[in-house]
Protein backbone atom coordinates (compact mmCIF):
# COMPACT_ATOMS: atom_id res chain seq x y z
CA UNK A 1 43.68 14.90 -24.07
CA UNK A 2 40.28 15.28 -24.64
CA UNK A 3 37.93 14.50 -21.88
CA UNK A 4 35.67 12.24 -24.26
CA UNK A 5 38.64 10.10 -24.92
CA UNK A 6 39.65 9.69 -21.25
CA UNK A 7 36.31 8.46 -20.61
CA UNK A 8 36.65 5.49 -22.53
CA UNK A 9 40.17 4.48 -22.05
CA UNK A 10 38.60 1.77 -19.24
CA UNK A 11 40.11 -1.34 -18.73
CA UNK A 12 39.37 -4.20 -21.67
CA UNK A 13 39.28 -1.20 -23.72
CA UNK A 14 41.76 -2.11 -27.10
CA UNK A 15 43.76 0.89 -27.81
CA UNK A 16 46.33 2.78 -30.27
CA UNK A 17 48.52 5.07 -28.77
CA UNK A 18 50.78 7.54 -30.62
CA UNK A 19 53.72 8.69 -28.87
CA UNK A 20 56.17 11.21 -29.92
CA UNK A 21 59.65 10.10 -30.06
CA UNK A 22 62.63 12.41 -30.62
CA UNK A 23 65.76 10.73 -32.43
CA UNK A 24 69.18 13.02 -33.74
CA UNK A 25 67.26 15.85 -33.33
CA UNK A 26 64.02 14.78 -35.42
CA UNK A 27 60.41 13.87 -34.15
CA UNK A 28 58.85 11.02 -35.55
CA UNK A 29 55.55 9.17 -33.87
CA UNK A 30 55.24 5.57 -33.21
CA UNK A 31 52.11 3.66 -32.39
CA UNK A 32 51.41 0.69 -29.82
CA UNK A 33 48.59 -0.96 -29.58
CA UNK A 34 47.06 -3.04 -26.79
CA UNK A 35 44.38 -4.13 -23.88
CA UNK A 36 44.63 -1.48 -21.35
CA UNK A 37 45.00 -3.40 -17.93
CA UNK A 38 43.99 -1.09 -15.58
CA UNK A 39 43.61 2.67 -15.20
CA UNK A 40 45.38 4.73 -11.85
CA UNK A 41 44.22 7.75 -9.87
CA UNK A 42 41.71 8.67 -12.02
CA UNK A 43 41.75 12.05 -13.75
CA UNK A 44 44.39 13.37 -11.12
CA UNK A 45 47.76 15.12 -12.21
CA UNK A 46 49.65 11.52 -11.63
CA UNK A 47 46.97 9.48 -12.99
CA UNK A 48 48.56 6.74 -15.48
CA UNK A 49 47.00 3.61 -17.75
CA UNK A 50 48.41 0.72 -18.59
CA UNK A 51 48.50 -1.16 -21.93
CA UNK A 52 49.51 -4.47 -23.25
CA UNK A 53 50.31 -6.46 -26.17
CA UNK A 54 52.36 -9.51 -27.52
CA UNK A 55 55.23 -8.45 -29.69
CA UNK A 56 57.29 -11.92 -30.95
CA UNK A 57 55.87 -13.92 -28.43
CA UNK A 58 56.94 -12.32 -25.65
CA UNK A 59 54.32 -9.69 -23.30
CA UNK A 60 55.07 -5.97 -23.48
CA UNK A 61 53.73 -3.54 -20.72
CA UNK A 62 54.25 0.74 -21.18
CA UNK A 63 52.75 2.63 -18.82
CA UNK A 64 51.22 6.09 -19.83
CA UNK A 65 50.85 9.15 -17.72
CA UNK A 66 46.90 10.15 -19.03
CA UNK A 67 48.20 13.85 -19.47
CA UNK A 68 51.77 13.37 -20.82
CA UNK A 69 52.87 15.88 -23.69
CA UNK A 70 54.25 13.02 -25.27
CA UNK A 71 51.65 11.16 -26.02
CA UNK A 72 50.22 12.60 -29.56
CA UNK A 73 46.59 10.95 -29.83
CA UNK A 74 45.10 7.88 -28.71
CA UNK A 75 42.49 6.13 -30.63
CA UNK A 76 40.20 3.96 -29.28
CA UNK A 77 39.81 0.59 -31.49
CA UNK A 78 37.24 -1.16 -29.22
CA UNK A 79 35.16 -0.49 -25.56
CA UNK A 80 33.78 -3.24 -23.99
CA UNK A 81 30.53 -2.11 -22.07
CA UNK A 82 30.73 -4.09 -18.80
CA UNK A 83 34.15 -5.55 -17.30
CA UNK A 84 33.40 -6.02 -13.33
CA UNK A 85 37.00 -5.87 -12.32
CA UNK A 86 39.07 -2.71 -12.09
CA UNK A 87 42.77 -4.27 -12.79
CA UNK A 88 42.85 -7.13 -15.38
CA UNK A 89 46.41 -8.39 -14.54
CA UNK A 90 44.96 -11.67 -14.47
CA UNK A 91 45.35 -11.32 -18.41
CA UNK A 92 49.04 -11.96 -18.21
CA UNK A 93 48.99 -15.91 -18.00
CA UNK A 94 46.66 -15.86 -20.49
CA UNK A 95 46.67 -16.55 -24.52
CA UNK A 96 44.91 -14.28 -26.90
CA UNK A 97 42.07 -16.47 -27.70
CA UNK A 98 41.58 -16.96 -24.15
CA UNK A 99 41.68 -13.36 -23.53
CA UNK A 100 38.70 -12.42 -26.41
CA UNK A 101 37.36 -15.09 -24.71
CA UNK A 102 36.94 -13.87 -21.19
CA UNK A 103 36.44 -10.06 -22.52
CA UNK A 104 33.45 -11.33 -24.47
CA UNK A 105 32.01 -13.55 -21.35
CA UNK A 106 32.26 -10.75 -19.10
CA UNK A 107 30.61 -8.28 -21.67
CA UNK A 108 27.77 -10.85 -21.90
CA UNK A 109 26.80 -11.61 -18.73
């Protein structure tokens, strides 16, 4: 990945990540998109992210190793500029409009 890109994926951040998938011998890429919750041993060898989203009304979590070969691109929808936690599992229990809610507080104050 590109080291501009790992700079921003921060947690708050919204994200699209393309991963490859291989089915019956094709390759195809799929996309998920989500609030990264936190962000693991920085730029280290095992460093990971996590990212979340609400697919039918029920929470999905994938967690990304930051230099997998699977993962084709990641775009970067939106940053927030100041979040003063590290982990935002607190996010969980909430709903969405709750959770632009807090990310825009927090980016505020």
């Amino acid at each position: 990945m590109e080291e501009s890109i790992l700079e921003q994926i921060k947690p708050g951040a919204r994200v699209k990540v393309w991963e490859k998938i291989k089915e019956k011998g094709k390759e195809r890429k799929s996309s998920f998109e989500g609030i990264v919750l936190a962000r693991k041993h920085g730029k280290e060898a095992g460093a990971t992210f996590t990212v979340r989203t609400v697919l039918q009304d029920v929470g999905v979590e994938k967690i990304y190793p930051i230099h997998s070969p699977n993962i084709a691109k990641i775009e970067i929808i939106s940053s927030p500029k100041k979040i003063h936690r590290s982990k935002l599992y607190y996010l969980r229990g909430l709903s969405s409009k709750k959770i632009r809610d807090k990310l825009r507080k927090k980016v505020k104050a």
